[in-house]
C-alpha atoms as a PDB file:
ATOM      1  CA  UNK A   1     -17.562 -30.959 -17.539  1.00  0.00           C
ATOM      2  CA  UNK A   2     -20.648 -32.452 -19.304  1.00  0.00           C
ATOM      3  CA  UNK A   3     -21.167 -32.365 -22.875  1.00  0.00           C
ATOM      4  CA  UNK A   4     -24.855 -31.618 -24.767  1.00  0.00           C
ATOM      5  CA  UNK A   5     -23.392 -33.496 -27.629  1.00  0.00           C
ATOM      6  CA  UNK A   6     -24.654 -37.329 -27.862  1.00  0.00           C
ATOM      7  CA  UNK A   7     -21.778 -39.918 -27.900  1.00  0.00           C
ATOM      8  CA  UNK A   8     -21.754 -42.201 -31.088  1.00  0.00           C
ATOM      9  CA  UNK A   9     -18.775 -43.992 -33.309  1.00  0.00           C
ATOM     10  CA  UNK A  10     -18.912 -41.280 -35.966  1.00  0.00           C
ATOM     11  CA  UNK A  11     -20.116 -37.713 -36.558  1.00  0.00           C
ATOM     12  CA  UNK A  12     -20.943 -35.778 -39.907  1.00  0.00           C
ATOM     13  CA  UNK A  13     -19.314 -32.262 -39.517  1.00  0.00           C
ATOM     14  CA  UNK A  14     -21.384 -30.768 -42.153  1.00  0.00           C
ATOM     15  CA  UNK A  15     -24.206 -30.667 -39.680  1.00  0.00           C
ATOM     16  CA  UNK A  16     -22.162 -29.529 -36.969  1.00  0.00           C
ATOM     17  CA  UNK A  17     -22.008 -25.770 -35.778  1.00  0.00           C
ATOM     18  CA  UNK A  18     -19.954 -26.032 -32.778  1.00  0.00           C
ATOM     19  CA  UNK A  19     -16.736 -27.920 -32.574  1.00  0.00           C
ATOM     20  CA  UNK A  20     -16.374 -27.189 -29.000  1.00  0.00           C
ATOM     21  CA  UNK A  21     -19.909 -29.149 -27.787  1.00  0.00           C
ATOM     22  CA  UNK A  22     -17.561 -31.674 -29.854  1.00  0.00           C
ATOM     23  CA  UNK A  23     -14.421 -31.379 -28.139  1.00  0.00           C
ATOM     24  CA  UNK A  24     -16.219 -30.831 -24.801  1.00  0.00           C
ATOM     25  CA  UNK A  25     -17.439 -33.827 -25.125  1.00  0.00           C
ATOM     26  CA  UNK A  26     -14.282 -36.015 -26.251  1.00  0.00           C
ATOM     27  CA  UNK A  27     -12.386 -33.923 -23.073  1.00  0.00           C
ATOM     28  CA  UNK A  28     -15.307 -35.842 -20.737  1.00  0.00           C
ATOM     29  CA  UNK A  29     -15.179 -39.413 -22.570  1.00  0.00           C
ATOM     30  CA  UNK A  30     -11.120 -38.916 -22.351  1.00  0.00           C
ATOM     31  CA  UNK A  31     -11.251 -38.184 -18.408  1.00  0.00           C
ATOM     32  CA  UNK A  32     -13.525 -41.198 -17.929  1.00  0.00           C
ATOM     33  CA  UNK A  33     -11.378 -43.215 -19.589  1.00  0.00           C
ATOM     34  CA  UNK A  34     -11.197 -46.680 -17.302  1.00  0.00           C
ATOM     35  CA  UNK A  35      -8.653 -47.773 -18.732  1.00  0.00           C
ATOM     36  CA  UNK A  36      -5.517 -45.674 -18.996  1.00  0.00           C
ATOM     37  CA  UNK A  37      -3.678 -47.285 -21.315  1.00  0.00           C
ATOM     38  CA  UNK A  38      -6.351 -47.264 -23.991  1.00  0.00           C
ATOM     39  CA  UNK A  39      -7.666 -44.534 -25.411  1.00  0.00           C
ATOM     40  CA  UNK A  40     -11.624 -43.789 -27.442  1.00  0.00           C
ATOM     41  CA  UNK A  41     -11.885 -43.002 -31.042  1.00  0.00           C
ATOM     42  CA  UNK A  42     -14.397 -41.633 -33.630  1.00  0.00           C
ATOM     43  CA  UNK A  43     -14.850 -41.283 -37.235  1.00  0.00           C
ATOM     44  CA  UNK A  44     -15.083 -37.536 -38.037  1.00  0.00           C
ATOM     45  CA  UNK A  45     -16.929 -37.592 -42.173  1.00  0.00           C
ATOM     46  CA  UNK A  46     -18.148 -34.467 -44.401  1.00  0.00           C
ATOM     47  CA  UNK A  47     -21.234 -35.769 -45.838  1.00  0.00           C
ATOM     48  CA  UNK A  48     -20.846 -32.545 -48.020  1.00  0.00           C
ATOM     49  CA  UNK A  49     -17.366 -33.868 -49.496  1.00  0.00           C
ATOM     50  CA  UNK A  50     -17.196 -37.802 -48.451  1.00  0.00           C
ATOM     51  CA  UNK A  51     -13.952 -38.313 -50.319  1.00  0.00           C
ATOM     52  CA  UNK A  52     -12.101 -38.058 -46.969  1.00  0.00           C
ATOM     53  CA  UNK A  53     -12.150 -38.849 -43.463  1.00  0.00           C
ATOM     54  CA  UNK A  54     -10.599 -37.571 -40.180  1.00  0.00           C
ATOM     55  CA  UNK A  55     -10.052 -40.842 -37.450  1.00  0.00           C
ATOM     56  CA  UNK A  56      -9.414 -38.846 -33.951  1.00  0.00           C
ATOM     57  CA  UNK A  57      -8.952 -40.417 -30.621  1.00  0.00           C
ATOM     58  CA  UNK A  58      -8.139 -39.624 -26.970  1.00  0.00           C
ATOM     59  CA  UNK A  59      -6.062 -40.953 -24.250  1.00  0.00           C
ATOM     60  CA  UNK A  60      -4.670 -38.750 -21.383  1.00  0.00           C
ATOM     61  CA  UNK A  61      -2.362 -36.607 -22.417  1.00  0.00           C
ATOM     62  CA  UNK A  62      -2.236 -37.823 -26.352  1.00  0.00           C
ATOM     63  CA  UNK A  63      -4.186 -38.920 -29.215  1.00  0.00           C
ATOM     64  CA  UNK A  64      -4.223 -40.339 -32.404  1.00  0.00           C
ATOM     65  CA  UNK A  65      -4.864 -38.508 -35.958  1.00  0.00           C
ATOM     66  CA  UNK A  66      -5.665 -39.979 -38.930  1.00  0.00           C
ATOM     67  CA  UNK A  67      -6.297 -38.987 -42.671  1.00  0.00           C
ATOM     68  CA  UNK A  68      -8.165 -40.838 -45.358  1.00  0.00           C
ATOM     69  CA  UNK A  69      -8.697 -40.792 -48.505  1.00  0.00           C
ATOM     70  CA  UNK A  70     -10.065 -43.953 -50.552  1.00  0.00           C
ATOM     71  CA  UNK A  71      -6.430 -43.558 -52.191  1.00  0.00           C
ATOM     72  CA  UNK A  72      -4.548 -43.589 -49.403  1.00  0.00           C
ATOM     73  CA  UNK A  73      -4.009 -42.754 -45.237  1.00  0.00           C
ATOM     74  CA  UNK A  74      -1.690 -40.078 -43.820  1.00  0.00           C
ATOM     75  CA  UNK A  75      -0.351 -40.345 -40.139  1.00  0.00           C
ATOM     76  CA  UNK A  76       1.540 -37.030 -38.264  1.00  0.00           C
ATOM     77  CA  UNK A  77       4.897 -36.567 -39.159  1.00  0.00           C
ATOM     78  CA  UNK A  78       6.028 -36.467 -35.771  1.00  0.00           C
ATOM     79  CA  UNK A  79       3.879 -39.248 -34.131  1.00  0.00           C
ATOM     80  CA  UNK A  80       5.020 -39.903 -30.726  1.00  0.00           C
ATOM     81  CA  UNK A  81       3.861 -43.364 -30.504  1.00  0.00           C
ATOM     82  CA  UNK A  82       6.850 -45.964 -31.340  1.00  0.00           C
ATOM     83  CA  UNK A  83       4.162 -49.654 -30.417  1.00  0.00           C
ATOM     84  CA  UNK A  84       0.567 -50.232 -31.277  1.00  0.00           C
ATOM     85  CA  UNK A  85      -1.280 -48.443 -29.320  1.00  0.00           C
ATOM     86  CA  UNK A  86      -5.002 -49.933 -27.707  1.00  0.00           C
ATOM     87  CA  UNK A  87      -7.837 -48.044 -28.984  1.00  0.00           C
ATOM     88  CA  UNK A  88     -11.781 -48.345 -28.989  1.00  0.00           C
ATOM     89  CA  UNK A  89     -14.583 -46.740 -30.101  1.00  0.00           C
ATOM     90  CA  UNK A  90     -17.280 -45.493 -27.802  1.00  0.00           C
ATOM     91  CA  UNK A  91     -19.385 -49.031 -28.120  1.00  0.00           C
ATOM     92  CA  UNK A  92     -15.929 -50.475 -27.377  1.00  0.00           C
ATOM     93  CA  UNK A  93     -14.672 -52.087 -30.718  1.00  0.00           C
ATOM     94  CA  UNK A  94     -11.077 -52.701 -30.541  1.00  0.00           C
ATOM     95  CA  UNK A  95      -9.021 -50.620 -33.136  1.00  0.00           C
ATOM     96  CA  UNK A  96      -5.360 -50.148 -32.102  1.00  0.00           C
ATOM     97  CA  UNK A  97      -3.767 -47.848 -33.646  1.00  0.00           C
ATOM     98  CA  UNK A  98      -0.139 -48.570 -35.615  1.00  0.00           C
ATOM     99  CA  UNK A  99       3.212 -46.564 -34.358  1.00  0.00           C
ATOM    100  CA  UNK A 100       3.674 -42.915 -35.123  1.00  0.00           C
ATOM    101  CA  UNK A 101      -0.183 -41.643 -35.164  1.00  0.00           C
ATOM    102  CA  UNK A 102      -0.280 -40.034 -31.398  1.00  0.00           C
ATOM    103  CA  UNK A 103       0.489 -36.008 -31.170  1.00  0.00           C
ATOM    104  CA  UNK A 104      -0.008 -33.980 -28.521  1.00  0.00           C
ATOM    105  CA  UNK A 105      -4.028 -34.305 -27.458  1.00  0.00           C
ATOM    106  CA  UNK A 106      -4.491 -30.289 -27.832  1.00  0.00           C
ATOM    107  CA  UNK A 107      -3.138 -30.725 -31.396  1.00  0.00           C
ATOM    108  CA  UNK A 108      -6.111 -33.607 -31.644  1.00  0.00           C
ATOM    109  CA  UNK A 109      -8.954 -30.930 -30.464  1.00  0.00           C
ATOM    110  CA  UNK A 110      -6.489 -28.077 -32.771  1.00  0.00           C
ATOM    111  CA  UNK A 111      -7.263 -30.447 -35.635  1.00  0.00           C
ATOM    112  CA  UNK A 112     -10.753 -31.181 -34.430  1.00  0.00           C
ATOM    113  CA  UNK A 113     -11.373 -27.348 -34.444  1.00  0.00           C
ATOM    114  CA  UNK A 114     -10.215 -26.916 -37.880  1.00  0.00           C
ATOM    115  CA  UNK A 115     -11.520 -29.595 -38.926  1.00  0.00           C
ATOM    116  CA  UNK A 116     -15.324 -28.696 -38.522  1.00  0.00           C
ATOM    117  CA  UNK A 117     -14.830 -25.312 -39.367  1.00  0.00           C
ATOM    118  CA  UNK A 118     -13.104 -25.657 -42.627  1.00  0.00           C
ATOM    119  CA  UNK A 119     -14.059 -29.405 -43.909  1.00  0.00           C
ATOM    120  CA  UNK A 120     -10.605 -29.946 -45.262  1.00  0.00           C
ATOM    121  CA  UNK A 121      -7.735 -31.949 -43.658  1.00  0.00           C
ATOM    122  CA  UNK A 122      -6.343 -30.209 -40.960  1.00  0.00           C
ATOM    123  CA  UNK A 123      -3.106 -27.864 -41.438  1.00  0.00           C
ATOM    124  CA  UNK A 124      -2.162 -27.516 -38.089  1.00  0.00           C
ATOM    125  CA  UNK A 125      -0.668 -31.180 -38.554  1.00  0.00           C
ATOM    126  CA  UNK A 126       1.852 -32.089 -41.216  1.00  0.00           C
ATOM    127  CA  UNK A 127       0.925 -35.371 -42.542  1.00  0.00           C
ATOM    128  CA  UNK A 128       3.009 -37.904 -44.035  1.00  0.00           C
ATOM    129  CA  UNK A 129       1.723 -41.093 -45.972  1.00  0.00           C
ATOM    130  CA  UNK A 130       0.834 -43.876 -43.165  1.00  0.00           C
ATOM    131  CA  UNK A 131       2.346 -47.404 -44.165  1.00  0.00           C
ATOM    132  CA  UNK A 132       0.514 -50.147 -45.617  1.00  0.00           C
END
């Protein structure tokens, strides 16, 4: 499967019109992963309402979700990670990721999805505050 969309850190879903070029393209970078037990991540932003973020990664079968706000950071309620987890972004900076923010990767590109489309955090996830 190859992917139109370019592959950077970070991408502003208010000038996106196609969350599946999007997720096409995170299915591809997850598949090429070269190392399995690390996965990629990117920085999903709404330049039309910065007050939030979405922090999404892939690796095989799971993936890591993350909401932020300047006030605070929200992690799945059911995270299925119980260790750090290795993480980098697409130019390879190291960001591991703390217990309890993998899920299912479909409910990464569900969030993804609904994400783009609707610009707000995600409901397909029920998010609980992350720890400091």
């Amino acid at each position: 499967m190859t992917s139109t969309l370019a592959r950077h850190e970070s991408y502003d879903i208010a000038a996106m019109t196609d969350a599946d070029a999007l997720i096409a393209m995170m299915t591809t970078v997850n598949g090429e992963r070269r190392t399995p037990e690390a996965g990629v991540l990117w920085w999903l932003f709404n330049s039309a309402d910065p007050t939030h973020e979405l922090i999404v990664g892939v690796r095989g079968d799971r993936g890591c979700l993350l909401w932020g706000t300047a006030e605070a950071s929200f992690r799945p309620a059911d995270g299925l990670n119980t260790d750090h987890v290795p993480y980098f972004t697409w130019q390879g900076h190291d960001f591991e990721q703390d217990p309890g923010v993998e899920t299912p990767v479909e409910r990464v590109y569900q969030a993804v999805r609904e994400y783009v489309t609707t610009g707000q955090r995600p409901t397909c996830v029920q998010w609980v505050p992350a720890p400091l």
